[in-house]
N, C-alpha and C. Protein backbone atom coordinates (compact mmCIF):
# COMPACT_ATOMS: atom_id res chain seq x y z
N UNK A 1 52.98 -172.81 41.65
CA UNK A 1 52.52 -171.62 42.32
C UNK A 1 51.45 -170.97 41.43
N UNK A 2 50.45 -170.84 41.95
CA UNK A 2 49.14 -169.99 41.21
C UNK A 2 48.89 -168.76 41.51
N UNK A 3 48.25 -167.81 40.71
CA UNK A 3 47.71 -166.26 40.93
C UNK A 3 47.84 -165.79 42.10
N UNK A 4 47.10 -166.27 43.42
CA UNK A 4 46.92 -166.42 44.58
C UNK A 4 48.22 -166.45 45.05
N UNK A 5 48.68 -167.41 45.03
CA UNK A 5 49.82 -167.72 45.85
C UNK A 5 51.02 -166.72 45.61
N UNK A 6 51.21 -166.41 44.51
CA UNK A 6 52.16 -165.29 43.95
C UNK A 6 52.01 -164.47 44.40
N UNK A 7 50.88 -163.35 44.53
CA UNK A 7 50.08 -161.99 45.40
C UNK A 7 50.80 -162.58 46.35
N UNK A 8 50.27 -163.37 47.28
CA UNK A 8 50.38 -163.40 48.56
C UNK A 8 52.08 -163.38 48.54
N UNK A 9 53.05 -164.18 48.50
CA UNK A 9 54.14 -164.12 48.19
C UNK A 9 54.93 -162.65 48.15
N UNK A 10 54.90 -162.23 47.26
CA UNK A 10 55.15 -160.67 46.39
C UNK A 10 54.84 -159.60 47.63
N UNK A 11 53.54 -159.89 48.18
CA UNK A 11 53.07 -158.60 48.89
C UNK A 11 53.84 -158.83 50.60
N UNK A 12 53.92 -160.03 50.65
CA UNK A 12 54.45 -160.17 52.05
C UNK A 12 56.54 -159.82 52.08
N UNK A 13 57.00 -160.17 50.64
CA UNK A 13 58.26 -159.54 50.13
C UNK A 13 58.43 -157.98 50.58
N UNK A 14 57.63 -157.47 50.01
CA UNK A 14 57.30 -155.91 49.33
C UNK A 14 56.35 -155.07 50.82
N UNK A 15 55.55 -156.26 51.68
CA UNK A 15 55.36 -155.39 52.60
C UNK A 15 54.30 -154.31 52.73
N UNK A 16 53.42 -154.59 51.41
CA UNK A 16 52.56 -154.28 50.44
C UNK A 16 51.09 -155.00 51.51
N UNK A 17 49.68 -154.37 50.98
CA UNK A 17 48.54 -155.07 51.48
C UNK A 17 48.66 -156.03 50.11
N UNK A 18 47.75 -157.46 50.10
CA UNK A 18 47.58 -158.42 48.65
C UNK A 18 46.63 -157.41 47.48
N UNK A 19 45.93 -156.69 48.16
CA UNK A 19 45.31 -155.52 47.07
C UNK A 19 46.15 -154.67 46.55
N UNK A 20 47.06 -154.40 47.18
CA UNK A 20 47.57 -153.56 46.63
C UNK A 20 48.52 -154.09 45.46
N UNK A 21 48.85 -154.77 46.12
CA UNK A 21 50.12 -156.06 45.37
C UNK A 21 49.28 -156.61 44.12
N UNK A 22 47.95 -156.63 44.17
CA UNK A 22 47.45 -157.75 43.04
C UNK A 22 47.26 -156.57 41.89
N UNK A 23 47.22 -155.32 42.46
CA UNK A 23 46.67 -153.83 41.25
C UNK A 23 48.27 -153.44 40.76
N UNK A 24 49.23 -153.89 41.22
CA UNK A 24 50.41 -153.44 41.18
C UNK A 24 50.53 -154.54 39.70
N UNK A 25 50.70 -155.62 39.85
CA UNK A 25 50.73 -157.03 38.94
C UNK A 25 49.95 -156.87 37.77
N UNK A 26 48.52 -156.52 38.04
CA UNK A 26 47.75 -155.64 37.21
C UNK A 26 48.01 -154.97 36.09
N UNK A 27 48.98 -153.78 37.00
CA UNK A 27 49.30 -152.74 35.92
C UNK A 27 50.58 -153.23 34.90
N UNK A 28 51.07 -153.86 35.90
CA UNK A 28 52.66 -154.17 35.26
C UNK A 28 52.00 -154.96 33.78
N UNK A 29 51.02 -156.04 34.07
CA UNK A 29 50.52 -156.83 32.82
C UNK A 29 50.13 -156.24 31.86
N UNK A 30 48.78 -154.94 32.56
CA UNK A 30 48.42 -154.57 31.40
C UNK A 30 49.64 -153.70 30.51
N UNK A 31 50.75 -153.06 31.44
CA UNK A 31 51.46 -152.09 30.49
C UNK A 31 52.06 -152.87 29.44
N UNK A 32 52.37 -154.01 30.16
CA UNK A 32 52.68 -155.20 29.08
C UNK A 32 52.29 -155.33 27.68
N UNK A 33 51.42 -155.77 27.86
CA UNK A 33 50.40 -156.36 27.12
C UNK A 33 49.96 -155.38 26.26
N UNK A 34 50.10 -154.01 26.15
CA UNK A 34 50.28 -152.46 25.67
C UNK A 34 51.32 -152.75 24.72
N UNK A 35 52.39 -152.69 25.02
CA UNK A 35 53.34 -152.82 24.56
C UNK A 35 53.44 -153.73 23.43
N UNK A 36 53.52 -154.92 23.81
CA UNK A 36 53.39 -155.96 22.98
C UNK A 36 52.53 -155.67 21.66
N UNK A 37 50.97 -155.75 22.26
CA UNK A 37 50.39 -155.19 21.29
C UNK A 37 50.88 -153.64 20.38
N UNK A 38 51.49 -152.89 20.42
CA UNK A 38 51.88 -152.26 19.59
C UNK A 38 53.52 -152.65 18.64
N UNK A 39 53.47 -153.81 19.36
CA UNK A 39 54.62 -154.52 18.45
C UNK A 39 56.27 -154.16 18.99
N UNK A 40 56.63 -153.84 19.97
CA UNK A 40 57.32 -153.67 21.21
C UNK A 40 58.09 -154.44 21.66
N UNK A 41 59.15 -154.63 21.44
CA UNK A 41 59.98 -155.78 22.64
C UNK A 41 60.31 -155.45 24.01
N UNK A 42 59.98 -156.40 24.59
CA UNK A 42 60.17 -156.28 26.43
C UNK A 42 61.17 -157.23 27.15
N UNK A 43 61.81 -156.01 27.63
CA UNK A 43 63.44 -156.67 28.02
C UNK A 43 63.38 -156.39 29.38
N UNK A 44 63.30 -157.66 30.31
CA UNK A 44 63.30 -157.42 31.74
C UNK A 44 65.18 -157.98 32.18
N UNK A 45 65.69 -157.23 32.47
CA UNK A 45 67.24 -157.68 32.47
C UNK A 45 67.24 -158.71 33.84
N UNK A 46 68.13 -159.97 33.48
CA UNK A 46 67.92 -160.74 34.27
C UNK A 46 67.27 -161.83 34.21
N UNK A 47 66.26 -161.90 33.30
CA UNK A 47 65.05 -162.44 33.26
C UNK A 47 65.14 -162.81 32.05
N UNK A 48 64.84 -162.20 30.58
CA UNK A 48 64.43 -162.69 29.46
C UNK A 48 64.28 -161.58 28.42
N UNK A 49 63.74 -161.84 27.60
CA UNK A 49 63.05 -161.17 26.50
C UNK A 49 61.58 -161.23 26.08
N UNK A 50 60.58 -160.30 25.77
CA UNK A 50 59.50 -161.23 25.40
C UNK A 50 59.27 -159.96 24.03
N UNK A 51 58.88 -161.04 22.71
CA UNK A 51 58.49 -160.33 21.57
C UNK A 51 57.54 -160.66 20.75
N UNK A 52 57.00 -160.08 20.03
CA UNK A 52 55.87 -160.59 19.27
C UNK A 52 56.62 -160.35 17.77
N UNK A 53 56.42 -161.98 17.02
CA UNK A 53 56.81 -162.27 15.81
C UNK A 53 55.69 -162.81 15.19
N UNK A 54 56.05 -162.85 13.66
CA UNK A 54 54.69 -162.89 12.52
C UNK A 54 55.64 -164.47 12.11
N UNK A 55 54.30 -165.85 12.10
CA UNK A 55 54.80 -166.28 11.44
C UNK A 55 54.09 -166.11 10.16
N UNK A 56 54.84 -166.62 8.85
CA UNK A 56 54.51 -166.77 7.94
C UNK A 56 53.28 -167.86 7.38
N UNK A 57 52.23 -167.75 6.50
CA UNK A 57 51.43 -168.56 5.84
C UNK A 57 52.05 -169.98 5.42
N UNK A 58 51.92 -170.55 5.59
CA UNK A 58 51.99 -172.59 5.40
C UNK A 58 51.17 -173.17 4.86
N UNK A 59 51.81 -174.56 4.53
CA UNK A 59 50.68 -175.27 3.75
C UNK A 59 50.96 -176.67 4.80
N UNK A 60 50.00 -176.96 5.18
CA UNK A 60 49.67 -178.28 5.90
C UNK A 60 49.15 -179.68 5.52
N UNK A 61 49.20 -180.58 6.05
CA UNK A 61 48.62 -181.42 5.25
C UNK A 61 47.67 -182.38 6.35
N UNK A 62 46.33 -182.52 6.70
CA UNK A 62 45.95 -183.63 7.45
C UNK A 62 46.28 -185.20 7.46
N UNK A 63 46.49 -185.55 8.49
CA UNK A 63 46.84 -186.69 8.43
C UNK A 63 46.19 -187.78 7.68
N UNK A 64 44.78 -187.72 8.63
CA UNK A 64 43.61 -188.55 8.24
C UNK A 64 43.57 -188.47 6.69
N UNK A 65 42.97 -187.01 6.54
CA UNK A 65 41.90 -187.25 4.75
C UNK A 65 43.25 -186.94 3.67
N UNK A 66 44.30 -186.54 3.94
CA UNK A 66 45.48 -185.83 3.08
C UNK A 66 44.97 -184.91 2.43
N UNK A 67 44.45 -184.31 2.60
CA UNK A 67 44.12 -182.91 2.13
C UNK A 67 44.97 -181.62 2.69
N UNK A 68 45.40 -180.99 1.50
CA UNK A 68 46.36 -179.76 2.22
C UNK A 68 45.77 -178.53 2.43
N UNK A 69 46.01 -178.00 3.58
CA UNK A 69 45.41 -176.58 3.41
C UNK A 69 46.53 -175.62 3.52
N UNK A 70 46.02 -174.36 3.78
CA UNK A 70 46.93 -172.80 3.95
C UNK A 70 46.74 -172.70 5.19
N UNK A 71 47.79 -172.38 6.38
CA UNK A 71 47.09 -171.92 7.34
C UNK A 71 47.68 -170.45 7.20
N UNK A 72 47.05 -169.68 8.04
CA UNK A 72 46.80 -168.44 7.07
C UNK A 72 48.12 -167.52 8.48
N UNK A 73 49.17 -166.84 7.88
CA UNK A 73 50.16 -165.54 8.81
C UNK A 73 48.94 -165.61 10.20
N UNK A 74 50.19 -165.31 11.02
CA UNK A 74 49.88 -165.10 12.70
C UNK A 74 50.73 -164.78 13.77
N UNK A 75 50.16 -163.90 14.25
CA UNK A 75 51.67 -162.93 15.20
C UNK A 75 51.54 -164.19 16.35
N UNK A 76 52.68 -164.63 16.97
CA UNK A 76 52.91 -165.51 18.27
C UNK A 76 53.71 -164.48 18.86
N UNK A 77 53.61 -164.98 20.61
CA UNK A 77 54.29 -164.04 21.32
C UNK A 77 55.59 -165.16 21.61
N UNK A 78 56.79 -164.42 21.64
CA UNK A 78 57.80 -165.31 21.72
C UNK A 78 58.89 -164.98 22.71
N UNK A 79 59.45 -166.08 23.95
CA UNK A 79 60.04 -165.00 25.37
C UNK A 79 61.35 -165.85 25.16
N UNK A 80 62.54 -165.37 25.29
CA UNK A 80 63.54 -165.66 25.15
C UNK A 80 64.64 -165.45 26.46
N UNK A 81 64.78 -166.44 27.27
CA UNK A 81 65.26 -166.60 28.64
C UNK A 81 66.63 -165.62 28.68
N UNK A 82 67.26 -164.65 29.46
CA UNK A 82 68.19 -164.31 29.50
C UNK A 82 69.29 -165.18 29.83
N UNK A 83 70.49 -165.02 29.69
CA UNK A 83 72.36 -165.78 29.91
C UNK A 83 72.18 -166.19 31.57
N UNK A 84 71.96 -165.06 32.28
CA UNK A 84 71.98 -165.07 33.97
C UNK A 84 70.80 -166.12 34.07
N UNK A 85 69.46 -165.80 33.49
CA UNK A 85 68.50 -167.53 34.16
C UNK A 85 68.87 -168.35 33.29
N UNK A 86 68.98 -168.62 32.45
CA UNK A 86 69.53 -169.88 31.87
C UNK A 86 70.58 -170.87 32.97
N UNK A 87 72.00 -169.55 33.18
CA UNK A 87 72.88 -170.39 33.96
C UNK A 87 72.62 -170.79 35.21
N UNK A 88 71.38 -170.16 35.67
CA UNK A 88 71.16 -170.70 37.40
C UNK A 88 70.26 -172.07 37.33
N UNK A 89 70.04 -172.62 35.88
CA UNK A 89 69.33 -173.65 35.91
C UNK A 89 70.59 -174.69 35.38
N UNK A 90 71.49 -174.02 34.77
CA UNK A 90 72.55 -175.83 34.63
C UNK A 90 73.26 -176.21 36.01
């Protein structure tokens, strides 16, 4: 299912015009994405978790030339499935 198809989906649920429905999705992301960026965990019950964690600096090694480098700390965003979706998938 793609961008498109979701709007359309959602708004015909909700009863909504797809404009309206696609500014609705919109906001929900950007508040998101707000959040996150200020370092925020987002707990949709039912659903999951989503958080932003730091990994730590590493040392790597290329395959090819064996040369090691540093790769240097980096926040990843990290979503952690809730108990309820987990079990509707075993």
């Amino acid at each position: 299912m793609n961008n498109k198809e979701f709007t359309s989906e959602l708004s015909r649920r909700l009863g909504y015009t797809i404009k309206d429905t696609s500014e609705l999705i919109a906001s929900l992301l950007s508040g998101m994405t707000q959040q996150l960026q200020e370092g925020n965990t987002i707990s949709v019950q039912g659903f999951g978790t989503f958080e932003v964690k730091k990994k730590a600096e590493r040392i790597t090694i290329n395959p090819t030339t064996k040369l090691r480098m540093l790769v240097p700390p980096k926040l990843v965003l990290n979503y952690k499935p809730s108990s309820v979706l987990k079990d509707k998938f075993k």
